[in-house]
PDB file of N, CA and C in Angstrom:
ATOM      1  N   UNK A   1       0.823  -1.143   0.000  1.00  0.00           N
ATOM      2  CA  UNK A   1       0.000   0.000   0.000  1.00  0.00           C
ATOM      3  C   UNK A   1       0.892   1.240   0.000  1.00  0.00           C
ATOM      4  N   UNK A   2       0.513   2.127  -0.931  1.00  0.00           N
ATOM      5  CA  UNK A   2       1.475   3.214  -0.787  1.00  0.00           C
ATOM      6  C   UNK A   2       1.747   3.730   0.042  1.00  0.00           C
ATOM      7  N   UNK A   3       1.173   4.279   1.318  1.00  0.00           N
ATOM      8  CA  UNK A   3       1.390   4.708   2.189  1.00  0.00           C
ATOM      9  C   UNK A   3       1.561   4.085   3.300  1.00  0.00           C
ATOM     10  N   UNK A   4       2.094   2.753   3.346  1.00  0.00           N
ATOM     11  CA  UNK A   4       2.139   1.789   4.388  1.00  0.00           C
ATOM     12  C   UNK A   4       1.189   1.780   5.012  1.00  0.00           C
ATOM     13  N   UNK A   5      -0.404   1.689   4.508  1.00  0.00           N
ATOM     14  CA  UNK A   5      -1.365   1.182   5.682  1.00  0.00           C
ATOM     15  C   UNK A   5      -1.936   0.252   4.655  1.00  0.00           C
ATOM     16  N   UNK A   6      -2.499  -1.196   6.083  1.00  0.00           N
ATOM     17  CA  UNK A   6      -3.044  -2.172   5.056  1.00  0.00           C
ATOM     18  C   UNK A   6      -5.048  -1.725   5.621  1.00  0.00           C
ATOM     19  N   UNK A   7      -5.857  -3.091   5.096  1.00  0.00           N
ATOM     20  CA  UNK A   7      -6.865  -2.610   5.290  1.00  0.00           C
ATOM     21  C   UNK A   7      -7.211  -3.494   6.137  1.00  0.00           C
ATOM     22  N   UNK A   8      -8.392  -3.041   7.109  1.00  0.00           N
ATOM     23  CA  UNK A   8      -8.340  -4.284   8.205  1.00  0.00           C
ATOM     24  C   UNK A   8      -9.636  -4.772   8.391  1.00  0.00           C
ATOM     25  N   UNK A   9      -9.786  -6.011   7.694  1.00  0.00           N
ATOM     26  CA  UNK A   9     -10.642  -6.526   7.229  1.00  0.00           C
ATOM     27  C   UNK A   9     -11.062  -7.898   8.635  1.00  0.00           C
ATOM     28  N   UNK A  10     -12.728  -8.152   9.131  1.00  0.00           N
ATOM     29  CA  UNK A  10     -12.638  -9.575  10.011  1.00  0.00           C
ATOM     30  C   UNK A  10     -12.523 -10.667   9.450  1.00  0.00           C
ATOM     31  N   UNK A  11     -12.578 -11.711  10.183  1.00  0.00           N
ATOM     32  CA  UNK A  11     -12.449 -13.263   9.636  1.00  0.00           C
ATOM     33  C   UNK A  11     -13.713 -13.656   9.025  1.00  0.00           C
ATOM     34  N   UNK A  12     -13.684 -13.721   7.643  1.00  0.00           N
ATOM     35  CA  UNK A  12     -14.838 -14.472   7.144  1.00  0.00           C
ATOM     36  C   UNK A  12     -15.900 -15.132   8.059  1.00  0.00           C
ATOM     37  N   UNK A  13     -17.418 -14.227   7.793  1.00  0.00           N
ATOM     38  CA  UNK A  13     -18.133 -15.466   8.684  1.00  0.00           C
ATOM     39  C   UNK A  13     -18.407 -15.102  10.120  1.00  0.00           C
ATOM     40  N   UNK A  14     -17.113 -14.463  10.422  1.00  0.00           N
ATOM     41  CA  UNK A  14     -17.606 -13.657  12.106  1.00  0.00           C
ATOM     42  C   UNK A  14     -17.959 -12.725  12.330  1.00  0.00           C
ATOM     43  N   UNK A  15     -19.036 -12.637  12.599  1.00  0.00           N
ATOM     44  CA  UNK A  15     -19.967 -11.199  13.015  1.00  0.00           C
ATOM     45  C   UNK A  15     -19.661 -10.753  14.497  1.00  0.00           C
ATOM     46  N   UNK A  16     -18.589 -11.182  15.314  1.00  0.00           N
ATOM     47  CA  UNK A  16     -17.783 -10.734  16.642  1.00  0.00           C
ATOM     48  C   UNK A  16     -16.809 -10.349  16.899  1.00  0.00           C
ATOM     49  N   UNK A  17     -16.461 -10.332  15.152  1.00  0.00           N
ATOM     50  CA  UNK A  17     -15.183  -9.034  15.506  1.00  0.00           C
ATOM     51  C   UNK A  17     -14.978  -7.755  15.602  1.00  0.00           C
ATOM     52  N   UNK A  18     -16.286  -7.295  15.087  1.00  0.00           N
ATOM     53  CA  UNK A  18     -16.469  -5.882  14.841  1.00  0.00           C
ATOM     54  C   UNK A  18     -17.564  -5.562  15.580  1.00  0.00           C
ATOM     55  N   UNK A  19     -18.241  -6.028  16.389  1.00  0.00           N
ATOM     56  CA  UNK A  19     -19.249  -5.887  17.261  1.00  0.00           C
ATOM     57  C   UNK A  19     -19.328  -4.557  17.940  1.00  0.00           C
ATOM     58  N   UNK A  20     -18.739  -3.948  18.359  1.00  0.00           N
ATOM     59  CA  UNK A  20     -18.612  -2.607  19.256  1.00  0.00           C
ATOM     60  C   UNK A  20     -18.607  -1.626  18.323  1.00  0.00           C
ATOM     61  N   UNK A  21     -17.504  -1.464  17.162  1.00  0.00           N
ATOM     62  CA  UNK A  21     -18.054  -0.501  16.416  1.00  0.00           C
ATOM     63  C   UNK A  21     -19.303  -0.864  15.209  1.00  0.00           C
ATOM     64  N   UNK A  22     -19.770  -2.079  15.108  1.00  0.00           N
ATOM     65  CA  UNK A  22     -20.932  -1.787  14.317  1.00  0.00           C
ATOM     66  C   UNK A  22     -22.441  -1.547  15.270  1.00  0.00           C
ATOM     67  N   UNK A  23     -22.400  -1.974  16.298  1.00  0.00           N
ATOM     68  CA  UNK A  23     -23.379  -1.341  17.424  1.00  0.00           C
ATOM     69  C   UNK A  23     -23.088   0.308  17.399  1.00  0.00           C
ATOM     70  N   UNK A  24     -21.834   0.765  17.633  1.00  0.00           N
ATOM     71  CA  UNK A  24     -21.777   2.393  18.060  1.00  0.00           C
ATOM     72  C   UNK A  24     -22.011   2.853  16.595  1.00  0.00           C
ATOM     73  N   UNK A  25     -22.075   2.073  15.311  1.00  0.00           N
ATOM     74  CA  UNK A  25     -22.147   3.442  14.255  1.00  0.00           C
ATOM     75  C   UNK A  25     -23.940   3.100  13.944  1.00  0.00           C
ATOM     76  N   UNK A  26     -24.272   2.160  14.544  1.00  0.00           N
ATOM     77  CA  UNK A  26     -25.760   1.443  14.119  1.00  0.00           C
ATOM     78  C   UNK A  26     -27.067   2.568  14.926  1.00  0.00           C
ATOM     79  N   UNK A  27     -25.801   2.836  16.425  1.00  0.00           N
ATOM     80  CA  UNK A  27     -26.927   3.596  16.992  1.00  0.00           C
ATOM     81  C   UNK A  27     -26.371   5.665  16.442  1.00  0.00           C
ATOM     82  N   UNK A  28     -25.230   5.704  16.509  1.00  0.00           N
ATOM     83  CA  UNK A  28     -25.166   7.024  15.409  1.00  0.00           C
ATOM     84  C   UNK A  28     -25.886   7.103  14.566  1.00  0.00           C
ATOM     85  N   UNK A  29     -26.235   6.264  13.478  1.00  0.00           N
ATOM     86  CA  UNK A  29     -27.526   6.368  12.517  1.00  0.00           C
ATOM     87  C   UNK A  29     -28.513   6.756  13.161  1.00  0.00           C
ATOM     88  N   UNK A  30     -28.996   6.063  13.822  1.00  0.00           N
ATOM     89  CA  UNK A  30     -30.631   6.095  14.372  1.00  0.00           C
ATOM     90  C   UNK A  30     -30.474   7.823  15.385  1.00  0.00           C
ATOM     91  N   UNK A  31     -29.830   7.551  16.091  1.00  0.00           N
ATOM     92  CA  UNK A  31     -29.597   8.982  16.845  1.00  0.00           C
ATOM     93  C   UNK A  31     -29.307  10.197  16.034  1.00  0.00           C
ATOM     94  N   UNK A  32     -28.468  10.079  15.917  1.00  0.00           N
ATOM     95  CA  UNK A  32     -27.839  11.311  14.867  1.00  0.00           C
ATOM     96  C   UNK A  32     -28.280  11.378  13.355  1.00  0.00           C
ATOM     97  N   UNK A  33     -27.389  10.390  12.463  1.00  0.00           N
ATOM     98  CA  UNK A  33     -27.782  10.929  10.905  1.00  0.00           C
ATOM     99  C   UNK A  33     -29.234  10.882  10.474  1.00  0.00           C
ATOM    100  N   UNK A  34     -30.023  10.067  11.040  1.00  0.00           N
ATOM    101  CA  UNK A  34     -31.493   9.667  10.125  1.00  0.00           C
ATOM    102  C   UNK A  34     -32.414  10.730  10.959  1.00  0.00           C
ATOM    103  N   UNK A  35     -31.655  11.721  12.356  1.00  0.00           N
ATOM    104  CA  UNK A  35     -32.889  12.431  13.152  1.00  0.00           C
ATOM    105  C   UNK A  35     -32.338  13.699  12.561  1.00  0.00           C
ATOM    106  N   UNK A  36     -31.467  14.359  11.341  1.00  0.00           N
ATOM    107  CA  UNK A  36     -30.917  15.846  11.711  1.00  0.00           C
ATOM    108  C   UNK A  36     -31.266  16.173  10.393  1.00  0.00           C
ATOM    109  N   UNK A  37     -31.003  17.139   9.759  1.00  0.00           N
ATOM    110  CA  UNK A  37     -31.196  17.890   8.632  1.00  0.00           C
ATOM    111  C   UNK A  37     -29.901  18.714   8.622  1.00  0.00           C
ATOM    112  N   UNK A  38     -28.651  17.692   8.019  1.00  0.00           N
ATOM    113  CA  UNK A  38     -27.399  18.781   7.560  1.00  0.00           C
ATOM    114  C   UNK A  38     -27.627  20.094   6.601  1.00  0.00           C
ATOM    115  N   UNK A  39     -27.062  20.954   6.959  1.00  0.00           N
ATOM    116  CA  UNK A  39     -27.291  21.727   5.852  1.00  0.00           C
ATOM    117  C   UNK A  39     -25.802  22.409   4.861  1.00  0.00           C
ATOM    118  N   UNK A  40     -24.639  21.270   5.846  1.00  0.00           N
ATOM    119  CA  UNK A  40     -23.195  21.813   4.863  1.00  0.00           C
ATOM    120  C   UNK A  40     -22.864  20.659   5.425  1.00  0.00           C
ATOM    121  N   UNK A  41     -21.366  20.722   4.646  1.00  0.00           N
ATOM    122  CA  UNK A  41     -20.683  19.698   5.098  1.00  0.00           C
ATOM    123  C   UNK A  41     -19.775  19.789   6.897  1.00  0.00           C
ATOM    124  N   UNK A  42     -19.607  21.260   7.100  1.00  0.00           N
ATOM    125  CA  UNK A  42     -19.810  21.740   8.398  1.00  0.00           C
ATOM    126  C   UNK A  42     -20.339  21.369   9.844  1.00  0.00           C
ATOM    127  N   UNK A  43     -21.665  21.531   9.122  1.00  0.00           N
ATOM    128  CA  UNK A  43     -22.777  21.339   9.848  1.00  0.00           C
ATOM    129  C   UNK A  43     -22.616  19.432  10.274  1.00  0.00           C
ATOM    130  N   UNK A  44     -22.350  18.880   9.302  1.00  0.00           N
ATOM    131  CA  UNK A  44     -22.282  17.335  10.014  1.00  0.00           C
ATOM    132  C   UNK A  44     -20.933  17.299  10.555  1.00  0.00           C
ATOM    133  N   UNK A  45     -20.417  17.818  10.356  1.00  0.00           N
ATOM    134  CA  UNK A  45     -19.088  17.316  10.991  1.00  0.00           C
ATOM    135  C   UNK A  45     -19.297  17.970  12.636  1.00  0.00           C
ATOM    136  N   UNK A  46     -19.228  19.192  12.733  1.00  0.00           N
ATOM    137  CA  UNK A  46     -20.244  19.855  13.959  1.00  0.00           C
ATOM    138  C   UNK A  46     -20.769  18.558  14.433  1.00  0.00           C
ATOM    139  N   UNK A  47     -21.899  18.600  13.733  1.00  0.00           N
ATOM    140  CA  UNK A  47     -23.174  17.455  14.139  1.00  0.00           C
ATOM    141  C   UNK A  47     -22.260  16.131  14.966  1.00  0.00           C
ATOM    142  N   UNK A  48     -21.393  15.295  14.379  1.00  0.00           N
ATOM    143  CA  UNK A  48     -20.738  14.284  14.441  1.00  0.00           C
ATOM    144  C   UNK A  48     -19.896  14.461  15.849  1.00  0.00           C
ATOM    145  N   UNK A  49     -19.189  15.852  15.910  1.00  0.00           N
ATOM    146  CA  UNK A  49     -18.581  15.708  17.249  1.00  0.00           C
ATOM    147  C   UNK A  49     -19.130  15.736  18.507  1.00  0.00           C
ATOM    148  N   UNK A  50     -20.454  16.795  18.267  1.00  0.00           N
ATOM    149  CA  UNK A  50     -21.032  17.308  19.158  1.00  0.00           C
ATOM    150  C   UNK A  50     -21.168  15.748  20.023  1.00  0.00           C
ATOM    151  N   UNK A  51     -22.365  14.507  18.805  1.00  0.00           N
ATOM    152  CA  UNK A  51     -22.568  13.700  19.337  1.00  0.00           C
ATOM    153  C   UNK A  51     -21.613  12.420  19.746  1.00  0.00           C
ATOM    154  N   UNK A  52     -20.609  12.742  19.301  1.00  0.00           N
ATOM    155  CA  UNK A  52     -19.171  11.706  19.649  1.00  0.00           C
ATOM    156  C   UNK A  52     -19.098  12.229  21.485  1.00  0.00           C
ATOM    157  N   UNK A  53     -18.540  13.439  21.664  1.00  0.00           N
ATOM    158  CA  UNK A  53     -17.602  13.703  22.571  1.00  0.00           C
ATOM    159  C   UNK A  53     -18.428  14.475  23.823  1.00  0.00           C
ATOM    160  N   UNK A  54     -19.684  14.603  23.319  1.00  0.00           N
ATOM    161  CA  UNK A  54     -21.083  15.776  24.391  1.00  0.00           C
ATOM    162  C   UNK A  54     -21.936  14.147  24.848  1.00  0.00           C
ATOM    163  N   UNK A  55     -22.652  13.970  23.778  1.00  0.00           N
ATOM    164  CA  UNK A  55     -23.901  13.049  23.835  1.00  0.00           C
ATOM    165  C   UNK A  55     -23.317  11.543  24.173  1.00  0.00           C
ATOM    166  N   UNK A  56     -22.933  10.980  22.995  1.00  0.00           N
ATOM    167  CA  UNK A  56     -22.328   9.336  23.418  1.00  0.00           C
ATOM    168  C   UNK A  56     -21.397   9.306  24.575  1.00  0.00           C
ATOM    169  N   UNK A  57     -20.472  10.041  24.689  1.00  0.00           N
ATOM    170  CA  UNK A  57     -19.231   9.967  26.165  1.00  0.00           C
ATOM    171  C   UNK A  57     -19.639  10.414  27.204  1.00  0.00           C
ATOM    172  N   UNK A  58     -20.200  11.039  27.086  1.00  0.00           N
ATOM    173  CA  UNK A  58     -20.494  11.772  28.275  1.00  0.00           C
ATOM    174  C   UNK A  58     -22.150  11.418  29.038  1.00  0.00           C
ATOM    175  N   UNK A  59     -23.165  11.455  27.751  1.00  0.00           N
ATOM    176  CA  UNK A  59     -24.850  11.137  28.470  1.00  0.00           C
ATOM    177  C   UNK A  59     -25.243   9.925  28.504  1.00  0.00           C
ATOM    178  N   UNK A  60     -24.857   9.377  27.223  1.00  0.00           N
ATOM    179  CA  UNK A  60     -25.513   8.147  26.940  1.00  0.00           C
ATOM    180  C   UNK A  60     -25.069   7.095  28.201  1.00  0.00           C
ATOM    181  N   UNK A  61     -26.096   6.200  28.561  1.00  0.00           N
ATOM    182  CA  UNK A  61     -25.735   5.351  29.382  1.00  0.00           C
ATOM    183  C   UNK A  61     -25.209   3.799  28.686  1.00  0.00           C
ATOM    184  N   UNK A  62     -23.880   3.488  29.486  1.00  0.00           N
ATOM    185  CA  UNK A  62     -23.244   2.551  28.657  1.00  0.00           C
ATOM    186  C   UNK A  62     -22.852   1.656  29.772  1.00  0.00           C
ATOM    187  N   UNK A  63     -24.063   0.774  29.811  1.00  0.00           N
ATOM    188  CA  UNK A  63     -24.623  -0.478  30.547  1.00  0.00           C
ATOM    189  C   UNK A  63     -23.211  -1.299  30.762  1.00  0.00           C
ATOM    190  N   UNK A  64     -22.160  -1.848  30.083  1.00  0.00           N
ATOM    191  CA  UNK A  64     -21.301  -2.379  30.370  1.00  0.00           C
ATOM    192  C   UNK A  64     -19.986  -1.993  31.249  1.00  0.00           C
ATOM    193  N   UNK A  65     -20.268  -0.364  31.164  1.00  0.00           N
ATOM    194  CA  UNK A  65     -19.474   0.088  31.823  1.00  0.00           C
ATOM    195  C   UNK A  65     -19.966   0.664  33.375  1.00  0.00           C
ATOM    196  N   UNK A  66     -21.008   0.246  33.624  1.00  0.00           N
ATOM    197  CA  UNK A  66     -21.830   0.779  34.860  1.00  0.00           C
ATOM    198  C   UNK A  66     -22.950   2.402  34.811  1.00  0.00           C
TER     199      UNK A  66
END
């Protein structure tokens, strides 16, 4: 790869390797992209942190962690 990065692909077949981030981008959809009305490319990126580093880290309750 030109830039020395490869791509990081799971093991055929296992739906438990990627479990944590396809739950956290499954509920970003439903929360965030499918409830907002971007109006730049700005505006989602805004949108995206707000709910990364305000809403998911900080409010959301994350049952595994108490």
């Amino acid at each position: 790869m030109k830039n020395g990065c490869r791509s990081s692909m799971s093991r055929q077949g296992n739906c438990w390797d990627n479990a944590a981030m396809e739950s956290f981008f499954s509920r970003l959809k439903v929360e965030l992209v499918y409830a907002a009305n971007f109006g730049s490319i700005n505006d989602a990126k805004s949108g995206g942190f707000e709910y990364i580093e305000i809403f998911y880290n900080r409010v959301r309750r994350h049952f595994t962690l108490g």
